[in-house]
Protein backbone atom coordinates (compact mmCIF):
# COMPACT_ATOMS: atom_id res chain seq x y z
CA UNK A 1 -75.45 -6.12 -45.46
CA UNK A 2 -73.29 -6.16 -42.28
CA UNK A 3 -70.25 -7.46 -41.43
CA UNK A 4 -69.70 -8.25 -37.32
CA UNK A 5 -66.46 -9.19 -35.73
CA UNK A 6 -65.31 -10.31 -32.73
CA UNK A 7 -62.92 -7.24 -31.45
CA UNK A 8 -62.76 -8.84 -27.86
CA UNK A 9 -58.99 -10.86 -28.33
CA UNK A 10 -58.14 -7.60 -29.76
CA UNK A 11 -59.16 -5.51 -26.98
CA UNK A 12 -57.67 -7.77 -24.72
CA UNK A 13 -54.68 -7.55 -26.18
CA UNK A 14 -54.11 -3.79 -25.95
CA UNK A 15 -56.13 -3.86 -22.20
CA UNK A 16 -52.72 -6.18 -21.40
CA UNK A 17 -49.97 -3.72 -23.87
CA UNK A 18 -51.76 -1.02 -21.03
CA UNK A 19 -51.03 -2.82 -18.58
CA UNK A 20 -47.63 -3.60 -18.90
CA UNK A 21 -46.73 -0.15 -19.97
CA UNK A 22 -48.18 1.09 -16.83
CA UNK A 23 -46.41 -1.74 -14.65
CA UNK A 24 -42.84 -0.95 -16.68
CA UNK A 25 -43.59 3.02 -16.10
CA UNK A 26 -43.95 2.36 -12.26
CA UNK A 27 -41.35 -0.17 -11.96
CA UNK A 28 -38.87 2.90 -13.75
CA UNK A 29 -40.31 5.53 -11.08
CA UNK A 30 -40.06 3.66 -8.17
CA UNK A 31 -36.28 2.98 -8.64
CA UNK A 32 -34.19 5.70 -7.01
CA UNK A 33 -31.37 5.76 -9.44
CA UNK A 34 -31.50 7.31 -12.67
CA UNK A 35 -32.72 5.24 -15.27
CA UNK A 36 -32.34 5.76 -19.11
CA UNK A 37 -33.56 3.95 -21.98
CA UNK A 38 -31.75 4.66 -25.17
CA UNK A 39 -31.77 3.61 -28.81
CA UNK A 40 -29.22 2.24 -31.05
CA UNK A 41 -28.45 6.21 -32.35
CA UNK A 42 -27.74 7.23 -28.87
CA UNK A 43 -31.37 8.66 -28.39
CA UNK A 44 -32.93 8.74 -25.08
CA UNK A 45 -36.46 7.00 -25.73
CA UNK A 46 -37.44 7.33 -21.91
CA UNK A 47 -36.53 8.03 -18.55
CA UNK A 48 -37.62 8.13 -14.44
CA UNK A 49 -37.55 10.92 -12.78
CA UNK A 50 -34.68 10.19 -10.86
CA UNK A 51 -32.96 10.76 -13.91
CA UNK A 52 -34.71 14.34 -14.51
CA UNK A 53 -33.33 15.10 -10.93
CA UNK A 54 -29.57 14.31 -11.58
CA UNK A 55 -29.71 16.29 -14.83
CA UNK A 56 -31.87 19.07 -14.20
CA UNK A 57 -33.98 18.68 -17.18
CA UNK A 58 -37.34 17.44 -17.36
CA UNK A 59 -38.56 14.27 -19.43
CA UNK A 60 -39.99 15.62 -22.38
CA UNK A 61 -36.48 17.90 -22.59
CA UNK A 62 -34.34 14.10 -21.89
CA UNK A 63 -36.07 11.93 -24.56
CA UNK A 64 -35.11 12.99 -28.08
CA UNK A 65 -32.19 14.12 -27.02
CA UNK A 66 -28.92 13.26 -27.31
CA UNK A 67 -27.51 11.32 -24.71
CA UNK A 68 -23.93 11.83 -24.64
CA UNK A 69 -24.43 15.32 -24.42
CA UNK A 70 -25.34 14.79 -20.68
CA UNK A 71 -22.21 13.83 -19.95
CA UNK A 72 -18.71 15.77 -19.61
CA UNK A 73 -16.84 12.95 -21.58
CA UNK A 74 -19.53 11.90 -24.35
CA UNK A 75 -16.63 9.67 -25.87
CA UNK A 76 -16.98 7.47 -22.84
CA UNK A 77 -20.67 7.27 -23.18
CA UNK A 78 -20.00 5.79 -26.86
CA UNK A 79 -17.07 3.86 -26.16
CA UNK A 80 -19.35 2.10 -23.28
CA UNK A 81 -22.28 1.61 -25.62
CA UNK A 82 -19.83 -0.10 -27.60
CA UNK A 83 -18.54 -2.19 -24.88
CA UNK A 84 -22.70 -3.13 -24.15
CA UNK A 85 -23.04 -4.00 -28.42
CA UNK A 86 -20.45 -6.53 -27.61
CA UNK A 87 -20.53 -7.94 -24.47
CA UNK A 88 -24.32 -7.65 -23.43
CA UNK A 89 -23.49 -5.23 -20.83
CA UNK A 90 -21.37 -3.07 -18.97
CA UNK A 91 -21.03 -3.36 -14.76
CA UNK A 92 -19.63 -0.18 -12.94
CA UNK A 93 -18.46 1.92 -15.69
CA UNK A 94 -17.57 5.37 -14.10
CA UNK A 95 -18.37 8.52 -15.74
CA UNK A 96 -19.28 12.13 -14.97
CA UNK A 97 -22.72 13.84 -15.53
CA UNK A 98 -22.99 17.47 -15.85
CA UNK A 99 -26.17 19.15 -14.43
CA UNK A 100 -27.74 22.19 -15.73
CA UNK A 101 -26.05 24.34 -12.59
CA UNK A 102 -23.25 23.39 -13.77
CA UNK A 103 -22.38 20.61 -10.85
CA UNK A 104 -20.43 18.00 -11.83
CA UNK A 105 -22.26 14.42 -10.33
CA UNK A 106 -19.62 11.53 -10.61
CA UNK A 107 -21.59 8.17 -11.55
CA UNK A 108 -20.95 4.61 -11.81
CA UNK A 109 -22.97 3.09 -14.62
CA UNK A 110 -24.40 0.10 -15.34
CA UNK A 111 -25.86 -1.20 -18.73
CA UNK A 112 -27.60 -3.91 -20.86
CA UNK A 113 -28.70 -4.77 -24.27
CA UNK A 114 -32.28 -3.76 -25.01
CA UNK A 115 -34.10 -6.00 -27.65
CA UNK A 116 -37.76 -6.33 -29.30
CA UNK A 117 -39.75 -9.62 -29.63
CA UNK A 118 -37.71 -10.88 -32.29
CA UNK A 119 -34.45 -10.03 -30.78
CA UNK A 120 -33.70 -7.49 -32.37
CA UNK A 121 -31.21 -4.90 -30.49
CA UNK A 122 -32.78 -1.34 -30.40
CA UNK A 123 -30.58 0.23 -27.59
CA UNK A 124 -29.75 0.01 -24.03
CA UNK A 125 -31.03 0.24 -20.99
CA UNK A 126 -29.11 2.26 -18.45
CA UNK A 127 -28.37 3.09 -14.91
CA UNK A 128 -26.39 5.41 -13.25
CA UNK A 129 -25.21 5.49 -9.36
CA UNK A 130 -24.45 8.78 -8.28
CA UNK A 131 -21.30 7.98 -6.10
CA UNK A 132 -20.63 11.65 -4.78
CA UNK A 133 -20.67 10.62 -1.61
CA UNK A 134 -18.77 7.50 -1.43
CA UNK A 135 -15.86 9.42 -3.12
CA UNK A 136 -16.25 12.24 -0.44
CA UNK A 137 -15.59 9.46 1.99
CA UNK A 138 -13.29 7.59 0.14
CA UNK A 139 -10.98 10.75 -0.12
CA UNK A 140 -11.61 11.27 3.61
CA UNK A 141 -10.47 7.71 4.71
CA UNK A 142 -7.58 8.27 2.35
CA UNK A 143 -6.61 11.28 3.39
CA UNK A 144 -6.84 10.20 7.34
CA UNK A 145 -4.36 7.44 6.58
CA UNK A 146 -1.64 9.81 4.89
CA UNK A 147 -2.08 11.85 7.83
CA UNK A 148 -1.44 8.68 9.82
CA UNK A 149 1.11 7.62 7.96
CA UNK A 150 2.69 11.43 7.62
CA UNK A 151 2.64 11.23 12.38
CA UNK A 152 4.03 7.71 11.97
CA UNK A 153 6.94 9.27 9.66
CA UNK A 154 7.23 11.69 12.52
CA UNK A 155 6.98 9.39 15.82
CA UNK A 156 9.62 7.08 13.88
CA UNK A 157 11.99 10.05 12.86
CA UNK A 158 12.02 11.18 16.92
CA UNK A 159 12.61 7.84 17.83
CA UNK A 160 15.35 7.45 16.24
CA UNK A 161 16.54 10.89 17.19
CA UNK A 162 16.28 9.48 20.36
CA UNK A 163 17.90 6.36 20.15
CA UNK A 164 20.78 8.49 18.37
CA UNK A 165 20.81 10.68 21.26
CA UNK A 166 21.12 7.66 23.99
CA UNK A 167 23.48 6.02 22.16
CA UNK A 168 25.70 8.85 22.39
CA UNK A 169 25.26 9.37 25.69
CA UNK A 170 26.15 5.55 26.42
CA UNK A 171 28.84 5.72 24.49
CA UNK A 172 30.77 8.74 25.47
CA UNK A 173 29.55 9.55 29.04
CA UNK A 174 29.38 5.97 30.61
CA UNK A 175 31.58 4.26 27.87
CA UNK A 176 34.15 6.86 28.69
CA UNK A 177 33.66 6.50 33.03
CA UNK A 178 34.19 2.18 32.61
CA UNK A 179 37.28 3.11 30.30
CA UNK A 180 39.35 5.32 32.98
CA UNK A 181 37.88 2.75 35.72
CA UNK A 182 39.63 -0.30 33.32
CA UNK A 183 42.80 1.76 32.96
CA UNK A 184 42.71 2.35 37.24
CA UNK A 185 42.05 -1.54 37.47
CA UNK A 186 45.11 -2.47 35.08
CA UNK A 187 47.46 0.19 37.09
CA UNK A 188 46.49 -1.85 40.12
CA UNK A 189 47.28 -4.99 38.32
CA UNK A 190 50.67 -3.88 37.46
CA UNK A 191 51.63 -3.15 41.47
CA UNK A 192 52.95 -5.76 43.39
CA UNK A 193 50.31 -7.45 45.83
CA UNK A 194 52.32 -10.39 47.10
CA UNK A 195 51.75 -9.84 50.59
CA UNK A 196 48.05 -9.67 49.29
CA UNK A 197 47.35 -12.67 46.32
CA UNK A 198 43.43 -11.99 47.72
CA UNK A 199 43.68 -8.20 46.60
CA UNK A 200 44.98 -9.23 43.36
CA UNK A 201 42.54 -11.79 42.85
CA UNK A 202 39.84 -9.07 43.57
CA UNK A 203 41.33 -6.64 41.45
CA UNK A 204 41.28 -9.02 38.96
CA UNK A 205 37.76 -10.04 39.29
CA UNK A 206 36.96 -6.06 39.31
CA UNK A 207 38.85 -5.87 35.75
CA UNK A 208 36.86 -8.53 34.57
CA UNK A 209 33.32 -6.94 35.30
CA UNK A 210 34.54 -4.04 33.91
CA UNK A 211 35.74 -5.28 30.43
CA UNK A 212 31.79 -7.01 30.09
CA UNK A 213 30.15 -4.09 31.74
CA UNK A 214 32.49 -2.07 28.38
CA UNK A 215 30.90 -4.60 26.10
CA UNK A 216 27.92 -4.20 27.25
CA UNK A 217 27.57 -0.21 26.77
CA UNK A 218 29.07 -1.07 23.05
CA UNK A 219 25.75 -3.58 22.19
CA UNK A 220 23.59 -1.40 23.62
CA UNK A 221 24.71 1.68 21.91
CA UNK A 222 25.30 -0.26 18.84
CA UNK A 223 21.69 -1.50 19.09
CA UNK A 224 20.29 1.75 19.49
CA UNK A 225 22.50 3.46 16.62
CA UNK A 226 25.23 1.38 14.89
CA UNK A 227 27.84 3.68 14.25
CA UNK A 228 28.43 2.22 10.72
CA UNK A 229 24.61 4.34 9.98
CA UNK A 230 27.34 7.80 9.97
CA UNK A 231 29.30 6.31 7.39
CA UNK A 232 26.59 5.48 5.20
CA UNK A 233 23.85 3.48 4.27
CA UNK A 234 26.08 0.46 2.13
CA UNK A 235 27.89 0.81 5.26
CA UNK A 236 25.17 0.24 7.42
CA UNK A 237 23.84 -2.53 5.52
CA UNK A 238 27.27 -4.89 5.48
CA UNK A 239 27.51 -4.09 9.19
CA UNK A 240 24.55 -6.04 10.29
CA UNK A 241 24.66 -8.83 7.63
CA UNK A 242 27.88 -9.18 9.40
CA UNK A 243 27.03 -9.10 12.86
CA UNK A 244 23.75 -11.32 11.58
CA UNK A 245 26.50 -13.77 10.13
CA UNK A 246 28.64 -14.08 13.56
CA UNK A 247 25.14 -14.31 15.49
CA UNK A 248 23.71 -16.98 13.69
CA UNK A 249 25.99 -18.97 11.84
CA UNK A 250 23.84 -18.35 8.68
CA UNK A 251 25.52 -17.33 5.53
CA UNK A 252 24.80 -13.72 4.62
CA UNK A 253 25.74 -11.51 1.55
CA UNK A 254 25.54 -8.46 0.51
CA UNK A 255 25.18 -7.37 -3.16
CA UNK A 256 25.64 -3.59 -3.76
CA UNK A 257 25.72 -1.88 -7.22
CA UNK A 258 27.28 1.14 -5.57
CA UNK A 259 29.90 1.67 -2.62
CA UNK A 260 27.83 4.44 -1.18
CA UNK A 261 24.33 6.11 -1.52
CA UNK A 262 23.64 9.52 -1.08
CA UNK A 263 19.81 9.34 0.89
CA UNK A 264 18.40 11.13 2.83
CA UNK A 265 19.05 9.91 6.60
CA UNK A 266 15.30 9.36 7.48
CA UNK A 267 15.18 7.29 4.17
CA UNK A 268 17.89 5.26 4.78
CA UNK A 269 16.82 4.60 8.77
CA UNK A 270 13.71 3.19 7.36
CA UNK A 271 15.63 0.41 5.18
CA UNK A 272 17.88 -0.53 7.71
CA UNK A 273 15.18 -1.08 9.73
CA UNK A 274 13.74 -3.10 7.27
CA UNK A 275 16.53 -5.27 6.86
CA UNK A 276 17.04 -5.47 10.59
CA UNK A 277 13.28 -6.65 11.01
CA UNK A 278 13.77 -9.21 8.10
CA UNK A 279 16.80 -10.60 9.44
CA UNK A 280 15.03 -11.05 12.44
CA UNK A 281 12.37 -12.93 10.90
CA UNK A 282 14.60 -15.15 9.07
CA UNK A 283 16.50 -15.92 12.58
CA UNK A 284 13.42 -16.38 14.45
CA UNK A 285 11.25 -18.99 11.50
CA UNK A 286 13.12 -19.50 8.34
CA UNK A 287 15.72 -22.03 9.51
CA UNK A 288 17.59 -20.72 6.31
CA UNK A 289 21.21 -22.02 5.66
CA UNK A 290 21.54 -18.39 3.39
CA UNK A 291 20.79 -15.08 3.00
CA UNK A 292 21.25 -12.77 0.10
CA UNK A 293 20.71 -8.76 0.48
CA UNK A 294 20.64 -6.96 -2.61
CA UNK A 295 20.42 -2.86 -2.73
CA UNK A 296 20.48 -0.87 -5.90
CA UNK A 297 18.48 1.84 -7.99
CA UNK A 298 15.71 1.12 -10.49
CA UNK A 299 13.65 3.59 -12.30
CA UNK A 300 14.48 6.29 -9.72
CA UNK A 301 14.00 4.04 -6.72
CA UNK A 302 15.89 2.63 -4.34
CA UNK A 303 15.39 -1.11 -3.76
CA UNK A 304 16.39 -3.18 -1.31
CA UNK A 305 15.89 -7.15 -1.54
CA UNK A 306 16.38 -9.99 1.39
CA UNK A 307 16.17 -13.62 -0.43
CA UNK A 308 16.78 -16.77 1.75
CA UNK A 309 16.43 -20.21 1.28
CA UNK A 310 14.49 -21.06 3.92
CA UNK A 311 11.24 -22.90 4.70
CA UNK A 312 9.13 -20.03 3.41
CA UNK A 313 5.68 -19.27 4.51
CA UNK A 314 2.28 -18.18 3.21
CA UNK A 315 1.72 -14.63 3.12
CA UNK A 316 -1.82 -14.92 3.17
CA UNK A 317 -2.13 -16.81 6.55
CA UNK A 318 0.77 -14.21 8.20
CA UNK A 319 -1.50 -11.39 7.11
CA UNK A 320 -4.45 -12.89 8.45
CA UNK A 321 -2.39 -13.91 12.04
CA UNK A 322 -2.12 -9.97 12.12
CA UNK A 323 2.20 -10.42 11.54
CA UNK A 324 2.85 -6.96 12.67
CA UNK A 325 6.67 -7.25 11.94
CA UNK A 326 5.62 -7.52 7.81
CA UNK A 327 3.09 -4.52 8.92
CA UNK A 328 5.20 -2.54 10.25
CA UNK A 329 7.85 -3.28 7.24
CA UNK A 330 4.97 -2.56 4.85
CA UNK A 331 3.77 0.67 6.79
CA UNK A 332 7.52 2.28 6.84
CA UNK A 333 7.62 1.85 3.17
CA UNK A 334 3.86 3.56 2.27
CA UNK A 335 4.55 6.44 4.38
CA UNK A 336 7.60 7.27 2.59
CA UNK A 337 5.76 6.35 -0.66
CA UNK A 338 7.32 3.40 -1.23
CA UNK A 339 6.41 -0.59 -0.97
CA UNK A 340 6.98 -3.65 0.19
CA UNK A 341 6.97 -7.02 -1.51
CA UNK A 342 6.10 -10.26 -0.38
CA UNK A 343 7.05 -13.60 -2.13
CA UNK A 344 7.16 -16.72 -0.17
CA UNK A 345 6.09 -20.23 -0.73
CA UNK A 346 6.46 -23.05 1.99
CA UNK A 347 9.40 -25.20 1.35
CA UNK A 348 10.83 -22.49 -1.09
CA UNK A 349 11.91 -19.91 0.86
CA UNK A 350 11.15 -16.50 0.58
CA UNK A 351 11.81 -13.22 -0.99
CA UNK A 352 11.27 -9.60 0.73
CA UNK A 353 11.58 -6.50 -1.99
CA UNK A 354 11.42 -2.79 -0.91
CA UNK A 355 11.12 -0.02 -3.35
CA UNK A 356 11.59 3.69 -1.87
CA UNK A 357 11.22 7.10 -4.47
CA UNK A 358 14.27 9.13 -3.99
CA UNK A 359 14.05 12.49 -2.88
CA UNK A 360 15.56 15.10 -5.60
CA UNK A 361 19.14 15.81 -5.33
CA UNK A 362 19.89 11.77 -4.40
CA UNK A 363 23.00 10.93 -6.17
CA UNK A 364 23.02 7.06 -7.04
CA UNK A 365 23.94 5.27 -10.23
CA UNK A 366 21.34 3.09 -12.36
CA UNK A 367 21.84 -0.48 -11.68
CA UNK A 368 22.19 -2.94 -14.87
């Protein structure tokens, strides 16, 4: 007796199991990033030979093995297969692979949930993007804009070098030549010029054109380098919300913890200039009735804060219109490791905050 059966669904069957084996196993070696399959014990079941490449070791050395152990912080590897058990999967995880040279390869990683037919989880399926090269860039671009930063520290401290310089120079050379030429104009007053009243008159005149041409030399210098910046940086500061007062007829106070702070000069420069440039922005588009400046020290940083009750604006839009007077308030601040913050809304006025490290051996009281 025989029995016959019909093997040909059967056949078909594992013909198609072939099949897609052979479709996953070239869709896994035609990827260029390192692919890893691994089980629920942290066993690597499979892998492409991208993933042989970044490692070092060949397939049949990968799978069986233990994952983490390719890796120079396996705790990450486990704490991420965590993170995939209970959220489905894990986007851009970084971590570090450790080749058989030796060579660290820095990855981002990129994981899902492997499960069987009846949806079952039985481990993960992996990728890693070896990002060696981006970083190397990344440091590159970074380190190009210190060095930016670092010559725009420099071109700002000879400017101001300069503008000390000139100042001076206005000050005592030509300040000093208008003041003797005033003194020779009032001596003249003083004679008697009645057989001349059109002398007088021009002497007058003369006196006159002096005393705006001494004023003159004073804004200028005092534009270039107020003189209150040698007594101080407190000092500095209530000079120009004063002068900014007089100016504009806009209510301005200062609110110091401290009577003086003991910065370095380059450090302080950059805050008044700050101020000056947010002061000048408030004059120019807040139509503000009010000002408040606030300086004191937080968490070994010196902040400096301009609120005024303005019409406020959107900081998004004024970065987008390329504002180069926030910019360049911004930019001072990085390069000395600091920042600058922006809050405005329109109709609400706005706030500008600046935060700048001290340098060691700054004496300056906490503020409460």
């Amino acid at each position: 007796m025989a029995v016959v059966r019909d093997v040909t669904a059967r056949q078909r069957q594992e013909d198609e199991l072939r099949e897609a084996a052979r479709y996953t196993r070239s869709l896994l070696d035609a990827v260029f990033d390192p692919l890893v399959m691994i089980n629920t014990e942290g066993i690597v079941t499979d892998v492409n030979p991208a993933a042989e490449q970044i490692t070092g070791l060949t397939r049949a050395q990968l799978i069986g093995s233990d994952a983490a152990s390719k890796f120079t912080d396996p705790q990450r590897l486990y704490d991420g297969f965590a993170r995939v058990v209970a959220e489905g999967q894990v986007h851009d995880y970084p971590m570090a692979i450790r080749h058989t040279s030796g060579r660290v390869i820095p990855v981002m990683c990129n994981a899902s949930l492997y499960r069987d037919g009846q949806g079952r989880v039985v481990g993960a399926f992996a990728s890693a993007r070896d990002v060696t090269e981006s970083q190397r860039i990344q440091q590159e671009i970074t380190a190009s804009r210190q060095r930016l930063r670092e010559l725009a520290v420099q071109t700002e401290a000879a400017r101001e070098s300069e503008r000390k310089h000139i100042a001076r120079e206005v000050h005592d050379e030509l300040g000093q030549v208008l003041t003797a030429l005033r003194m020779d104009l009032s001596f003249l007053g003083k004679q008697n010029f009645a057989d001349a009243a059109a002398l007088q008159q021009k002497a007058d005149a003369m006196k006159a054109l002096v005393d705006r041409a001494i004023q003159g030399v004073r804004n200028v210098a005092s534009s270039l380098r107020p003189a209150a910046m040698d007594m101080g940086l407190v000092s500095a500061i209530e000079w120009v919300c004063s002068e900014f007062a007089v100016r504009t007829g806009i209510v301005c106070e200062l609110h110091a913890a401290q009577d003086q702070v003991d910065l370095n000069e380059g450090r302080g420069v950059v805050l008044f200039r700050i101020l000056q440039e947010s002061l000048t922005n408030i004059t120019r588009y807040a139509q503000a009735s009010r000002v408040d400046v606030s300086l004191g020290l937080r968490y070994g940083k010196l902040w400096l804060e301009v609120r005024d009750n303005g019409q406020g604006f959107d900081p998004a839009a004024a970065r987008q219109k390329k504002s180069y007077g926030l910019l360049g308030m911004q930019e001072r601040a990085i390069a000395l490791g600091g920042e600058v913050e922006i809050d405005s809304t329109p109709g609400q006025g706005s706030r500008i905050s600046v935060t700048i490290p001290l340098e060691a051996g700054s004496a300056v009281k906490e503020t409460p």
